[in-house]
C-alpha atoms as a PDB file:
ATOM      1  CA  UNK A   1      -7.644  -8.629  -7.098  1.00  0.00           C
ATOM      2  CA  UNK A   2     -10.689 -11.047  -7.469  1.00  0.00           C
ATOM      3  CA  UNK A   3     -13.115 -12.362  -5.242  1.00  0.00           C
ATOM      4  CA  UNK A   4     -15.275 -14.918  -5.693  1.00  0.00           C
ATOM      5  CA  UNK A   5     -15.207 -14.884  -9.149  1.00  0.00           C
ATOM      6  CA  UNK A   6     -15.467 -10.690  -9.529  1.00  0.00           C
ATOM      7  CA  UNK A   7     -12.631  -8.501 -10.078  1.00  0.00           C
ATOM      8  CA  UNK A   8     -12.750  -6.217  -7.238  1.00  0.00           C
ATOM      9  CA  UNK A   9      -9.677  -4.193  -7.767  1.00  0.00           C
ATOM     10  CA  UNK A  10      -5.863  -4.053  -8.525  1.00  0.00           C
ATOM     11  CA  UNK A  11      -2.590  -3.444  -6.704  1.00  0.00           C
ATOM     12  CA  UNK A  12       0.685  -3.166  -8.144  1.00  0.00           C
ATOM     13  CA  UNK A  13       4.353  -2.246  -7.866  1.00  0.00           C
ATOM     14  CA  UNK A  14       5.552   0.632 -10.173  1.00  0.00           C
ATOM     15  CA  UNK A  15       8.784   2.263 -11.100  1.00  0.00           C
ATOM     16  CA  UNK A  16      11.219   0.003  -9.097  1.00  0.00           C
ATOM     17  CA  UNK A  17      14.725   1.340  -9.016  1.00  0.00           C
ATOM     18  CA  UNK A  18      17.495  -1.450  -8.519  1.00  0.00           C
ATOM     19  CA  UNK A  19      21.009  -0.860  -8.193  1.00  0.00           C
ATOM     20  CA  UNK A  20      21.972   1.345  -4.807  1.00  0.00           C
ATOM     21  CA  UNK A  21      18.053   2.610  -4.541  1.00  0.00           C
ATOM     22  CA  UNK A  22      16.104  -1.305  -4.661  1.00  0.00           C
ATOM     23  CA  UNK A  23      12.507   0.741  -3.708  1.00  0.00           C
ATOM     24  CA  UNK A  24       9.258   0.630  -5.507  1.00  0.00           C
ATOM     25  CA  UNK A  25       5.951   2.649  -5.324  1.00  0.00           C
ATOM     26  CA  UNK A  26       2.898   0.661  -4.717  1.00  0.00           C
ATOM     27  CA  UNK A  27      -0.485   1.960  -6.315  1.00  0.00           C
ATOM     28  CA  UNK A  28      -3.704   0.876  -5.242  1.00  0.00           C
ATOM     29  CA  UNK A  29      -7.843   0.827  -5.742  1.00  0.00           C
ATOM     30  CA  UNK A  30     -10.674  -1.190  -5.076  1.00  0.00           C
ATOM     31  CA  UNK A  31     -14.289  -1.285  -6.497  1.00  0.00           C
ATOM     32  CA  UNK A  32     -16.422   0.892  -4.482  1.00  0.00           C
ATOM     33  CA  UNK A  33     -19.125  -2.538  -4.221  1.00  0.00           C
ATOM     34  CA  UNK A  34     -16.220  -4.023  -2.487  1.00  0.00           C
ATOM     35  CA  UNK A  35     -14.722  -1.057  -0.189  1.00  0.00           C
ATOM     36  CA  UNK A  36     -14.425  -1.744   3.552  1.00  0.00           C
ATOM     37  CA  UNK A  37     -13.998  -5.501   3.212  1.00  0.00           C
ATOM     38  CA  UNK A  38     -10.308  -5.754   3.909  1.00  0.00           C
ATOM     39  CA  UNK A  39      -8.720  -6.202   0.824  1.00  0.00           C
ATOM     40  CA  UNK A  40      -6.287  -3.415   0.345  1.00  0.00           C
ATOM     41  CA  UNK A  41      -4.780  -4.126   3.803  1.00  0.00           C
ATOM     42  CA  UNK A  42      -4.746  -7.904   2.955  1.00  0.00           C
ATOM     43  CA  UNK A  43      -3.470  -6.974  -0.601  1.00  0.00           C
ATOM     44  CA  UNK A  44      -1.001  -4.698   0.778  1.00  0.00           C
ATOM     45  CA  UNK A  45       0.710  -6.642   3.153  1.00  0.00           C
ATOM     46  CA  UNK A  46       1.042  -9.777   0.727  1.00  0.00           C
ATOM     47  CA  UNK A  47       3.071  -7.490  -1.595  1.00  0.00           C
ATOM     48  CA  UNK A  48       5.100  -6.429   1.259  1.00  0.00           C
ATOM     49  CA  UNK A  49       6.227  -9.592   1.885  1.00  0.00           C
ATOM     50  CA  UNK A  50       6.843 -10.610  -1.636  1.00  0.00           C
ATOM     51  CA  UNK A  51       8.928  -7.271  -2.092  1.00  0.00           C
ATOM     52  CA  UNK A  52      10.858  -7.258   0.570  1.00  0.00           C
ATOM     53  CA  UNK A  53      11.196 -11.659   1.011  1.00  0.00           C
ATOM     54  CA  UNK A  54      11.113 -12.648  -2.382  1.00  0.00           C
ATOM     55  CA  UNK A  55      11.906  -9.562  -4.965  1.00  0.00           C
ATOM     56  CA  UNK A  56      14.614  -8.160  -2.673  1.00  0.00           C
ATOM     57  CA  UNK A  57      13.528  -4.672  -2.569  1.00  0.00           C
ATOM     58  CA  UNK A  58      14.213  -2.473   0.133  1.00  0.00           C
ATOM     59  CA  UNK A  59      11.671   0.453   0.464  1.00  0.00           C
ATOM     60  CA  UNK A  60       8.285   0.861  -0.554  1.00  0.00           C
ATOM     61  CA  UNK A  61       6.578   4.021  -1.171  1.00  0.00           C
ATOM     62  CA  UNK A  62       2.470   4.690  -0.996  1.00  0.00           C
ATOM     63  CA  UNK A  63       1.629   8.365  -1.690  1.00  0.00           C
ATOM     64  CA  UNK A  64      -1.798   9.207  -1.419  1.00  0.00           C
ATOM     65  CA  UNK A  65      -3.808  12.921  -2.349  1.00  0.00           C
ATOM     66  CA  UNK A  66      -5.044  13.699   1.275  1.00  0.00           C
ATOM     67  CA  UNK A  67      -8.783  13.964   0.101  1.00  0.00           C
ATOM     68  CA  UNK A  68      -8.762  10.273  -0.145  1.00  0.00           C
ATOM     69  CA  UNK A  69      -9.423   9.550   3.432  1.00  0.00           C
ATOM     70  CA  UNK A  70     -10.567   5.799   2.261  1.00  0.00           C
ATOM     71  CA  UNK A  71      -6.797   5.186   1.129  1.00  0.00           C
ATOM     72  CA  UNK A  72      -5.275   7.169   4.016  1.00  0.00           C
ATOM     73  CA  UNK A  73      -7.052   4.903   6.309  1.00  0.00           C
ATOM     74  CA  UNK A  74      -5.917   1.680   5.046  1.00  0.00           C
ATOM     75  CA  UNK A  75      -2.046   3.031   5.421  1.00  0.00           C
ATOM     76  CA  UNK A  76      -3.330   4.347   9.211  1.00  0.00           C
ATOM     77  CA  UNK A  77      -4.720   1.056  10.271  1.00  0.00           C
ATOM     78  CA  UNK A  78      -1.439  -1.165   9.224  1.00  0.00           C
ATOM     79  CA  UNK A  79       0.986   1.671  11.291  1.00  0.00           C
ATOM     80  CA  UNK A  80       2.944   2.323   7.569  1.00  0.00           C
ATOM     81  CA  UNK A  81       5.474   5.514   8.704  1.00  0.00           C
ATOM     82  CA  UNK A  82       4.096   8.668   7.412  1.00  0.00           C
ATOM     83  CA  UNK A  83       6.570  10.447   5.603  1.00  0.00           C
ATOM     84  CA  UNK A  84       5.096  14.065   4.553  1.00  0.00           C
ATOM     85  CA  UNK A  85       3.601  16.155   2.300  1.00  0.00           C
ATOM     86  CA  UNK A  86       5.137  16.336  -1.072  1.00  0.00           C
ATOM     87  CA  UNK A  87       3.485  19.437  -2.768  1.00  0.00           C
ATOM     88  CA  UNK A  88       2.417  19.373  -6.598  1.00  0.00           C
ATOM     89  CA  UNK A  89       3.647  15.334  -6.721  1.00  0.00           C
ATOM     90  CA  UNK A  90       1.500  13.846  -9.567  1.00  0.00           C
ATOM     91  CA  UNK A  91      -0.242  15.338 -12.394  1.00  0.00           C
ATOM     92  CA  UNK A  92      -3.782  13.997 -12.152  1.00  0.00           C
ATOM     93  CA  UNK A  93      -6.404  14.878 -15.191  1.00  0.00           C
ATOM     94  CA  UNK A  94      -4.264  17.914 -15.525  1.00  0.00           C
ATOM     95  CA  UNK A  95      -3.844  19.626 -11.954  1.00  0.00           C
ATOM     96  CA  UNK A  96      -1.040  18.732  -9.991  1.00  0.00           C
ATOM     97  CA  UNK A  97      -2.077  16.982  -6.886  1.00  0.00           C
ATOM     98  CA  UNK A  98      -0.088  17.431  -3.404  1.00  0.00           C
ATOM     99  CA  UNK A  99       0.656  13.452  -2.313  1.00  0.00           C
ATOM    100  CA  UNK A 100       1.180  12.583   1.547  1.00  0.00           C
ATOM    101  CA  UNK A 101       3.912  10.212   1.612  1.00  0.00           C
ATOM    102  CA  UNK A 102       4.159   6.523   3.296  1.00  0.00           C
ATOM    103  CA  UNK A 103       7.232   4.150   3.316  1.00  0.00           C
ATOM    104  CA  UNK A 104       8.067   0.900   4.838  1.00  0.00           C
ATOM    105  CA  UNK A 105      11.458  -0.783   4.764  1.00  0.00           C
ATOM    106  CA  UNK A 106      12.429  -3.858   4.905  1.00  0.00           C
ATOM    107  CA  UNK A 107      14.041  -3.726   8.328  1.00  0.00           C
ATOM    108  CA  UNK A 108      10.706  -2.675   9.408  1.00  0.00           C
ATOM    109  CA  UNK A 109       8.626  -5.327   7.577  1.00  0.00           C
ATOM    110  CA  UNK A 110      11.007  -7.780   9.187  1.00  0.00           C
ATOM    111  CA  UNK A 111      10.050  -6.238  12.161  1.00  0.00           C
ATOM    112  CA  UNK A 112       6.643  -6.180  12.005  1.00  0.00           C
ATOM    113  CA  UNK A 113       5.717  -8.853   9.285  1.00  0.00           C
ATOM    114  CA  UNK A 114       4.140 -11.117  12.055  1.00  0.00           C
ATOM    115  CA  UNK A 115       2.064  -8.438  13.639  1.00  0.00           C
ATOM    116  CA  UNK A 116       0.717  -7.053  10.243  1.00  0.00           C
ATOM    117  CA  UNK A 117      -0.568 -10.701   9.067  1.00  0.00           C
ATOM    118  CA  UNK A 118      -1.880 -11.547  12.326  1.00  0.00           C
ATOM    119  CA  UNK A 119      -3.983  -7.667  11.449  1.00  0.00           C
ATOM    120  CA  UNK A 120      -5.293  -8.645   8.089  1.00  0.00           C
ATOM    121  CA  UNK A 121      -5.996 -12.437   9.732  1.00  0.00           C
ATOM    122  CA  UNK A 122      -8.132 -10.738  12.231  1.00  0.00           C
ATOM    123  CA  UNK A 123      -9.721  -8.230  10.118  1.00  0.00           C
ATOM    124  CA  UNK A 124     -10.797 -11.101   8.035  1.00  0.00           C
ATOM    125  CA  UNK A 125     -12.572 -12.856  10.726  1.00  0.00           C
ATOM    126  CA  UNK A 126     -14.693  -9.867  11.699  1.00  0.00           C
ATOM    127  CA  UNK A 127     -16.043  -8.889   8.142  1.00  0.00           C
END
């Protein structure tokens, strides 16, 4: 993601399955200089709708270690389903990390795909 000129962070869309499971896992971060200025919300609801409008996919998947209240918060504020606590998930500088688990599907981006722009549109304004 850049701003202005800076590269402020990254968002991306990781081991997509096709076939009878069309999902993805989305990963996210953002400089800590530019935390709390709406871009992971904005960020993450442009790649729903290119997933799910343009790519085809139909489930996305954020799982997030539950100390990261920063990340949890972003998934909190746009409604994304919370899914539950999958124990020993990811393998992170050798410990494996318990991940809570988020997923949106495309019948619920279709949904909700007005509501969650018009969010990130007004979050925009205030910051």
């Amino acid at each position: 993601m850049w701003h202005s000129g800076h590269f402020c962070g990254e968002i991306n869309v990781n081991n997509v399955a096709r076939g009878a499971f069309q999902s993805g896992h989305v990963g996210y971060w953002v400089d800590e200089r530019w935390a709390g200025q709406g871009f992971i919300p904005e960020a993450l609801v442009a790649v729903f709708g290119h997933a799910f409008d343009r790519a085809g996919l139909h489930r996305l998947e954020i799982s997030i270690i539950p100390r990261n209240h920063s990340s949890r918060r972003v998934v909190e504020k746009l409604g994304i389903r919370y899914e539950g606590l999958a124990e020993g998930y990811l393998r992170i500088a050798g410990v494996w990390e318990d991940h809570m688990r988020f997923g949106i599907t495309s019948e619920e981006w279709t949904q909700r795909r007005e509501d969650l722009w018009q969010f990130v549109s007004d979050a925009a304004v205030k910051v």
